[in-house]
C-alpha atoms as a PDB file:
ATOM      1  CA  UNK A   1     -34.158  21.609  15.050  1.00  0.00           C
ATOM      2  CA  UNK A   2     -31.461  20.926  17.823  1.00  0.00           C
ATOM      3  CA  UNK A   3     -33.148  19.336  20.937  1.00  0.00           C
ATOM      4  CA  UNK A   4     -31.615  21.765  22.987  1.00  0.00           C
ATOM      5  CA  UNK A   5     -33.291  24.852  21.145  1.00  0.00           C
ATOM      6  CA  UNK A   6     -36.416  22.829  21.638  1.00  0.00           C
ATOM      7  CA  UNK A   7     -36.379  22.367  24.769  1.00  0.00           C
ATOM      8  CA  UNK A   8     -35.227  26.332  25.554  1.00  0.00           C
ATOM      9  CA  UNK A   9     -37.800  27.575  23.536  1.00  0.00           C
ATOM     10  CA  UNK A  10     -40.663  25.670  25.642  1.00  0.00           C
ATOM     11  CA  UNK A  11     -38.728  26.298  28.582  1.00  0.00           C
ATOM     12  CA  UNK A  12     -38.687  23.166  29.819  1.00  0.00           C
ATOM     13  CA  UNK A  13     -35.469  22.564  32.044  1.00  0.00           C
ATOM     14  CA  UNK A  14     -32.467  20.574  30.600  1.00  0.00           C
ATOM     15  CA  UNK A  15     -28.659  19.490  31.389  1.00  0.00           C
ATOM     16  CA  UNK A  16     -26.543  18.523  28.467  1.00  0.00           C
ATOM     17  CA  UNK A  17     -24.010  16.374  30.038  1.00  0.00           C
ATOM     18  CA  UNK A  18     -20.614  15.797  27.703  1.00  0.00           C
ATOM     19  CA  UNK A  19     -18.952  12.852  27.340  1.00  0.00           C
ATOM     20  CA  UNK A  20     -16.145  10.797  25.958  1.00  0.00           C
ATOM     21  CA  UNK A  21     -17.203   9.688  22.007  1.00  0.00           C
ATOM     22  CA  UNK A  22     -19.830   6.730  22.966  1.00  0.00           C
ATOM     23  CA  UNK A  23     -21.622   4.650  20.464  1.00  0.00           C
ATOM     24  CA  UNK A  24     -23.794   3.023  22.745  1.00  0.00           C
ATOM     25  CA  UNK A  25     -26.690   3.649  25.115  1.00  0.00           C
ATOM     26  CA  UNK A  26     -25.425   1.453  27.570  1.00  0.00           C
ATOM     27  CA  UNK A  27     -21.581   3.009  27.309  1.00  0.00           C
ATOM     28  CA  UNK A  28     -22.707   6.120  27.370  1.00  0.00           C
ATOM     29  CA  UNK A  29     -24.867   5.278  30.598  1.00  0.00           C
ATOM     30  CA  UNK A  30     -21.470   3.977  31.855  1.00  0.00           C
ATOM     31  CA  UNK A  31     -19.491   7.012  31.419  1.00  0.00           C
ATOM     32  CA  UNK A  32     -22.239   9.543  32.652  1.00  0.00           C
ATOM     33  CA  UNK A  33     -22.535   6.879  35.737  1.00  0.00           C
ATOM     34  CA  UNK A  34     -26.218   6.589  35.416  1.00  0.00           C
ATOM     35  CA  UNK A  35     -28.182   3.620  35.679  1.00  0.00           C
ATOM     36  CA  UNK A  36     -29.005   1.641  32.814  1.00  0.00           C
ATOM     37  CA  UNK A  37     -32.677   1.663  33.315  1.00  0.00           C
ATOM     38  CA  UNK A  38     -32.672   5.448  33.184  1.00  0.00           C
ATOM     39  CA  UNK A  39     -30.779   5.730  30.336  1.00  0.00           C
ATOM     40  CA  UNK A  40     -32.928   6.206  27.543  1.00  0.00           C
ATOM     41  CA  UNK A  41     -32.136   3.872  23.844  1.00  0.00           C
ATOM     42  CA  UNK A  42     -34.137   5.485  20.836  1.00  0.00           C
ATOM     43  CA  UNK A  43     -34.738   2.267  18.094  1.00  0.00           C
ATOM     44  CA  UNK A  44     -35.870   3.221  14.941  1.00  0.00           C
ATOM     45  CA  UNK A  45     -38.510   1.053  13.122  1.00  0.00           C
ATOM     46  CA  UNK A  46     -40.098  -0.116   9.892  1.00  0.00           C
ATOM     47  CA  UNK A  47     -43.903  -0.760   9.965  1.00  0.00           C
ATOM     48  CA  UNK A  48     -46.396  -0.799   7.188  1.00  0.00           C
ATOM     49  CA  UNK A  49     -47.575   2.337   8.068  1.00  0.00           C
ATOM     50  CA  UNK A  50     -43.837   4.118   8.067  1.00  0.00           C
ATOM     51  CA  UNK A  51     -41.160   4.453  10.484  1.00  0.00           C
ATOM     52  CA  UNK A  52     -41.431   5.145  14.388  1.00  0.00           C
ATOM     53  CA  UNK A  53     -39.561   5.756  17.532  1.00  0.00           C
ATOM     54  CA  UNK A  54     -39.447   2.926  20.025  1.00  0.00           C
ATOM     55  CA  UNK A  55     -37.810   4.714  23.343  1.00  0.00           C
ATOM     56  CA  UNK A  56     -36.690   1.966  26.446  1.00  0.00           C
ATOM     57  CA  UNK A  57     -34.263   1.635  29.084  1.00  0.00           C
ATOM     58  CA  UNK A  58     -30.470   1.148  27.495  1.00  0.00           C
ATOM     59  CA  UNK A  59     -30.471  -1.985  29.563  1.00  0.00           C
ATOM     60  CA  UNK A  60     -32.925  -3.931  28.282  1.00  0.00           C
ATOM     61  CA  UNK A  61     -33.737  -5.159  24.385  1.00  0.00           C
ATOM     62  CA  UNK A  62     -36.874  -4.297  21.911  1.00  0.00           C
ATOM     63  CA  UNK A  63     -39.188  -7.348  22.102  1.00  0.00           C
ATOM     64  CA  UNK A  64     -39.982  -6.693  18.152  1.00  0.00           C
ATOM     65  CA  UNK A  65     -42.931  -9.324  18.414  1.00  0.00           C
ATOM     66  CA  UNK A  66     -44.223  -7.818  21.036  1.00  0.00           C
ATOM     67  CA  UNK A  67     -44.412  -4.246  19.953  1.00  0.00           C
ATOM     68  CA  UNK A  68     -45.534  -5.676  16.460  1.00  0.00           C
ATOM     69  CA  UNK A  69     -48.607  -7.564  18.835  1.00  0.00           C
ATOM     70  CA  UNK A  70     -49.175  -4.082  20.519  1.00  0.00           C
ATOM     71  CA  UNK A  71     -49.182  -1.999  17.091  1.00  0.00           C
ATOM     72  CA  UNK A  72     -51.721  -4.365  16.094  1.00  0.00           C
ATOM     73  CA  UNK A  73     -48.959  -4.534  12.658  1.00  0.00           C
ATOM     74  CA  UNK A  74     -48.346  -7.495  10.810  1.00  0.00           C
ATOM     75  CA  UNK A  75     -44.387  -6.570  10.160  1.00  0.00           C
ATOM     76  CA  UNK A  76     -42.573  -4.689  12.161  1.00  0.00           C
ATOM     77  CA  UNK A  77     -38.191  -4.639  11.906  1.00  0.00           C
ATOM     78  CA  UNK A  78     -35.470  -2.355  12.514  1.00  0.00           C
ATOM     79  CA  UNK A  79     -34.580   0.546   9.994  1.00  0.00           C
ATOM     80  CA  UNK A  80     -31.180   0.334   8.124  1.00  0.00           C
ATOM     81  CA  UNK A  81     -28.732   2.734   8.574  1.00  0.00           C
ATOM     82  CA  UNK A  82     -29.600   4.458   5.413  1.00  0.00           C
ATOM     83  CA  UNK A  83     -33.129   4.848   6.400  1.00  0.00           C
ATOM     84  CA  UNK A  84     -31.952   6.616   9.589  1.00  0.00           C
ATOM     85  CA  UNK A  85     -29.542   8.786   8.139  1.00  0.00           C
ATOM     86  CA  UNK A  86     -32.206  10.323   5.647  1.00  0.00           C
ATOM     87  CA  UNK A  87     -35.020  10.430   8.417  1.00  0.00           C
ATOM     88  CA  UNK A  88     -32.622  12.050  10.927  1.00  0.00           C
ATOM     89  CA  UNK A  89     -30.095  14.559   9.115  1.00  0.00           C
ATOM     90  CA  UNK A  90     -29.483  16.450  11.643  1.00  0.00           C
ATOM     91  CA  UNK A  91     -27.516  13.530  13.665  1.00  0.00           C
ATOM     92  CA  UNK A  92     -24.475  11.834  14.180  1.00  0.00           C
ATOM     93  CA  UNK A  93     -25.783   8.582  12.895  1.00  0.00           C
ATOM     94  CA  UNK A  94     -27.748   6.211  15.377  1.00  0.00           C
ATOM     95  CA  UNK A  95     -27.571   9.298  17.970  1.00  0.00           C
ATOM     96  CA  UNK A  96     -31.269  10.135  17.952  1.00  0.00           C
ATOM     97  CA  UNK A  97     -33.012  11.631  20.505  1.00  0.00           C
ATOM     98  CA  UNK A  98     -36.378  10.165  21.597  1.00  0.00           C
ATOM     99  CA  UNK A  99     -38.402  13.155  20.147  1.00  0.00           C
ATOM    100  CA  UNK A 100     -40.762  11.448  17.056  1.00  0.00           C
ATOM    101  CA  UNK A 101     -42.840  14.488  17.134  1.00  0.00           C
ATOM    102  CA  UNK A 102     -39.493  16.654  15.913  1.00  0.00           C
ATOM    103  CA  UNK A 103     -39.527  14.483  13.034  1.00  0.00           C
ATOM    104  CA  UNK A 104     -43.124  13.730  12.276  1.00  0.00           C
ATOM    105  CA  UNK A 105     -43.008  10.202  13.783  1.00  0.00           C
ATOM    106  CA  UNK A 106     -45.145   8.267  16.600  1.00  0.00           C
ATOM    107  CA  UNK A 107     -43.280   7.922  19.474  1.00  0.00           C
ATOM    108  CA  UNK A 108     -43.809   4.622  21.413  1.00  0.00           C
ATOM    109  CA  UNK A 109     -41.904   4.471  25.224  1.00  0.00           C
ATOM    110  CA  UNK A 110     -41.739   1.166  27.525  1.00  0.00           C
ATOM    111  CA  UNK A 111     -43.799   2.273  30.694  1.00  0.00           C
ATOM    112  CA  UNK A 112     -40.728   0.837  32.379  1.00  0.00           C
ATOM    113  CA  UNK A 113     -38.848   4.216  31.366  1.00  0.00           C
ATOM    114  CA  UNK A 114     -41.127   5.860  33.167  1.00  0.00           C
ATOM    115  CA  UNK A 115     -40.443   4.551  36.632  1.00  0.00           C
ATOM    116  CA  UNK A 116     -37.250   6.853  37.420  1.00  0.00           C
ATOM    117  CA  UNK A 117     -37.907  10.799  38.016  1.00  0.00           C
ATOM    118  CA  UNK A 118     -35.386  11.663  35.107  1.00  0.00           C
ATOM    119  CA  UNK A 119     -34.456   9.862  31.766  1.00  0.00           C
ATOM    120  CA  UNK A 120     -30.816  10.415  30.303  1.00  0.00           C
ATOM    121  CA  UNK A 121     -30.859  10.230  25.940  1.00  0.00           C
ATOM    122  CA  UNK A 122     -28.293  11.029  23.501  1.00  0.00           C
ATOM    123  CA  UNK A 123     -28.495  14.561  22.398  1.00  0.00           C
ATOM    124  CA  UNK A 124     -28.187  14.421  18.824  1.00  0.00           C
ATOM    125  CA  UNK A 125     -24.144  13.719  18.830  1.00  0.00           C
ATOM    126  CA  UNK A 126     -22.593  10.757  20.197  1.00  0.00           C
ATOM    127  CA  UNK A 127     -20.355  13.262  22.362  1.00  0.00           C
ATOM    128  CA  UNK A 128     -23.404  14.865  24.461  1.00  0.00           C
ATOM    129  CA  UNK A 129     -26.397  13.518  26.232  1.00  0.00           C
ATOM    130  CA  UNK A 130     -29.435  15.460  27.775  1.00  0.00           C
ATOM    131  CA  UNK A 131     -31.014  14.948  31.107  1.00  0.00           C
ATOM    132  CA  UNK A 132     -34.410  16.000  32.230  1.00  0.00           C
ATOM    133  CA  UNK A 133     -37.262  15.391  34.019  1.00  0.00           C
ATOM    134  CA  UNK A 134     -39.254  12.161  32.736  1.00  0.00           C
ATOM    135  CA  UNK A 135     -42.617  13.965  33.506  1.00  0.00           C
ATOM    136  CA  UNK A 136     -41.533  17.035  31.282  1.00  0.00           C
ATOM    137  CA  UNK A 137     -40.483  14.506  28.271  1.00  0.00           C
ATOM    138  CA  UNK A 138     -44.047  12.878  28.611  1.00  0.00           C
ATOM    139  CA  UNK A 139     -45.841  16.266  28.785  1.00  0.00           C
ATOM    140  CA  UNK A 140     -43.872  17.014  25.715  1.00  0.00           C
ATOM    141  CA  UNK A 141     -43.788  14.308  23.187  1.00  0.00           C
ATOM    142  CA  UNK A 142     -47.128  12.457  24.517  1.00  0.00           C
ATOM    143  CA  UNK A 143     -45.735   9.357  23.600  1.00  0.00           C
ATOM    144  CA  UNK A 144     -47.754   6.272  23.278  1.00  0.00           C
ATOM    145  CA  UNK A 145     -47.159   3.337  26.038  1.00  0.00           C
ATOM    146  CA  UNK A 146     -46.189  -0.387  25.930  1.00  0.00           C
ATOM    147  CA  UNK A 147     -44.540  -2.706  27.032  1.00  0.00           C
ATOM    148  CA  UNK A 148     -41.709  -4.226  24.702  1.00  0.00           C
ATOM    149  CA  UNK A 149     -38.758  -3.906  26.636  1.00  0.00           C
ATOM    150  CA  UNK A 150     -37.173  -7.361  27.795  1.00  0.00           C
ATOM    151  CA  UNK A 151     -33.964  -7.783  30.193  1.00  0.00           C
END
């Protein structure tokens, strides 16, 4: 399911904002001229107990050790592209959105995400990005919280 339709059909209010191709959260937070600490990077991992969603500002980096510590996991590393492709189908590849629960995955956010009153994510395409409310994304996915985001 498109995020978009998703969104409509709860009726939770959405902008899709287009933009130049990007391939990158931060260069797509630099053509939208949003900050990068609102723009939201989805990071697909590899634990023992499948894949997940790891969902943090664009300008900071995944502190793997530090989720692994928090997931209580004793490996935790980055998908491959291949992995993403089959889990995600219905993307450009490495434009996810930050929406496990659309694809039967945990979602895990860094609380520092949460800080701004509206998150920024790529909207399934690397040519279009959604905006909306951070309250209404954590109302919708119920995402777990941590802290693994480093600068």
């Amino acid at each position: 399911m498109r995020v978009d339709e998703f969104l409509t059909s709860r009726r939770i209010p959405f902008e899709i904002l287009y933009h130049r191709p990007a391939y990158t959260a931060n260069r797509i937070a630099q053509l939208l001229h949003v900050s990068g600490k609102e723009m939201a990077k989805t990071v697909v991992l590899r634990t023992s107990k499948g894949y997940m969603l790891a969902v943090l500002p664009a300008s900071c980096r995944i502190d793997l050790e530090e989720l692994r510590q928090e997931l209580s996991e004793g490996q935790v590393s980055l998908a491959s592209e291949s992995e993403i492709a089959q889990i995600f189908p219905d993307c450009e590849l490495g434009a996810m959105p930050p929406f496990g629960s659309l694809y039967q995955l945990p979602t895990w956010v860094d609380e520092s995400l949460t800080k701004d009153e509206e998150i920024v994510f790529e909207g399934q395409s690397h040519e279009e990005a959604i905006r909306m409310n951070c309250r209404d994304y954590m109302d919708t996915e119920h995402p777990h919280l941590g802290h693994f985001a480093c600068r």
